[in-house]
Protein backbone atom coordinates (compact mmCIF):
# COMPACT_ATOMS: atom_id res chain seq x y z
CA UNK A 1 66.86 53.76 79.62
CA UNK A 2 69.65 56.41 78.95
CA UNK A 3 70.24 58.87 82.00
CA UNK A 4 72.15 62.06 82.42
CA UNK A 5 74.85 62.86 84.96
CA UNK A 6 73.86 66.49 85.62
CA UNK A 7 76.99 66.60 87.94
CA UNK A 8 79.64 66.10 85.18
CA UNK A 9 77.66 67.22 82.07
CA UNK A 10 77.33 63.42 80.64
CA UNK A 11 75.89 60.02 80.38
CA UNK A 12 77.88 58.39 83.07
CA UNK A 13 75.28 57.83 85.98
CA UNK A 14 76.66 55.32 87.66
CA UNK A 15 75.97 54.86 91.09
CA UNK A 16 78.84 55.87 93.24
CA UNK A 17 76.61 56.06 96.56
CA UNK A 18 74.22 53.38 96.54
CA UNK A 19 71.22 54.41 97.02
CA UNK A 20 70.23 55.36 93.91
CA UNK A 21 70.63 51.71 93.09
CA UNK A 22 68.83 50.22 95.84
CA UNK A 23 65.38 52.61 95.04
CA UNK A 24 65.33 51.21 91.66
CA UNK A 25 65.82 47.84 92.68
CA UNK A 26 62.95 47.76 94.92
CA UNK A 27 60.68 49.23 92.09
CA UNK A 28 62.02 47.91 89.27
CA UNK A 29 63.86 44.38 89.68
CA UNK A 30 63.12 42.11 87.31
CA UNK A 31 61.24 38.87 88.12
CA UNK A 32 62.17 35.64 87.47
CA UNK A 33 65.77 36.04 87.12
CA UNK A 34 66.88 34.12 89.77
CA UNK A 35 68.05 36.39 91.57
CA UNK A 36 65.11 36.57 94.32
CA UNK A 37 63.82 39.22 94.35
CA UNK A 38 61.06 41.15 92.23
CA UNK A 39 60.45 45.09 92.47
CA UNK A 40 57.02 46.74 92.67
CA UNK A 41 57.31 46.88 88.81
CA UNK A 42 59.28 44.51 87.19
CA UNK A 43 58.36 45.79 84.01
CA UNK A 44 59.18 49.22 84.28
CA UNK A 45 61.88 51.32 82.67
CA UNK A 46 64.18 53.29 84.60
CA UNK A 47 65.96 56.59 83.41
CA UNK A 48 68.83 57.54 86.27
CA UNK A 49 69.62 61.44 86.17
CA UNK A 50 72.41 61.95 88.54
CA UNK A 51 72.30 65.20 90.66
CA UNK A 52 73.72 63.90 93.53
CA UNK A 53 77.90 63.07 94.47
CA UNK A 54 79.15 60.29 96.15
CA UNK A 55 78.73 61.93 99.35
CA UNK A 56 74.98 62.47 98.47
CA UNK A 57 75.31 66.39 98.23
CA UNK A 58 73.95 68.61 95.78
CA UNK A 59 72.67 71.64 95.10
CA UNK A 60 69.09 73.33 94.69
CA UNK A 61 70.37 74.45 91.01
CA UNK A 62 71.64 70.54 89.85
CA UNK A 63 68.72 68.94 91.01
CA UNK A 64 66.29 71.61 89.40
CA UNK A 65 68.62 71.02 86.02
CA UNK A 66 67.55 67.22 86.52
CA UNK A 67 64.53 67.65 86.88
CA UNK A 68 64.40 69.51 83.64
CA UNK A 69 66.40 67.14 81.79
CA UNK A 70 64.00 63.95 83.02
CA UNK A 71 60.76 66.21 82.10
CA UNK A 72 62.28 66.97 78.68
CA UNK A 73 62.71 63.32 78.18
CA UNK A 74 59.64 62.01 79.42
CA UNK A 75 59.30 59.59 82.07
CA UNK A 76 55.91 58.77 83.21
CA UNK A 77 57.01 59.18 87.31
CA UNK A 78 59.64 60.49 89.18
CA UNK A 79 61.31 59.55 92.43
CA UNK A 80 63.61 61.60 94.44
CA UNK A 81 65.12 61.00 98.02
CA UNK A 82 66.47 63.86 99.70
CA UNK A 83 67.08 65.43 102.83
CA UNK A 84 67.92 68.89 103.87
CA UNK A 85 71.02 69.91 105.89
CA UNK A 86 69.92 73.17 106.91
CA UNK A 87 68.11 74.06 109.84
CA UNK A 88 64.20 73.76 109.17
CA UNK A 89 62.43 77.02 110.20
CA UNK A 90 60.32 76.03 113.08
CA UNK A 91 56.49 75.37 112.86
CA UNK A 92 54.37 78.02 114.23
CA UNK A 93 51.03 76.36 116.26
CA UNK A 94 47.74 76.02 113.98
């Protein structure tokens, strides 16, 4: 499906990390091909929306802007990996 780079403002989404890649691949390889091996869903569309750099930084605003963009342009499920570099606030007992 056609993505969206939010990063540079186009439809270039390749992958210049790898990740990206490799979570589609395990939900959405195609069966059959081959190849050996079959995602989750091998009939499933993906729509890449780039938010991240090749570094795998970004910022709260970019991803929020993909998010948009994907919502606008309706995909049935979303998946996101990310993790935090700033300091989590500690947990307070229960």
């Amino acid at each position: 499906m056609p993505g969206r780079n939010v990063l540079a403002g186009d439809d270039d989404t390749r992958d210049d990390n790898g990740h990206g890649t490799l979570v589609a691949g395990i939900v959405a390889a195609r069966s059959d091909n081959r190849i050996g091996v079959a995602g989750f869903c091998p009939s499933c569309a993906v729509m890449p929306v780039k938010v991240l750099d090749a570094g795998g930084h970004g910022s709260g605003p970019e991803i929020a802007a993909g998010i948009d963009w994907a919502v606008v342009h309706g995909p049935a499920v979303a998946n996101m990996s990310f993790r935090s570099s700033a300091a989590a606030p500690p947990r307070r007992p229960r």
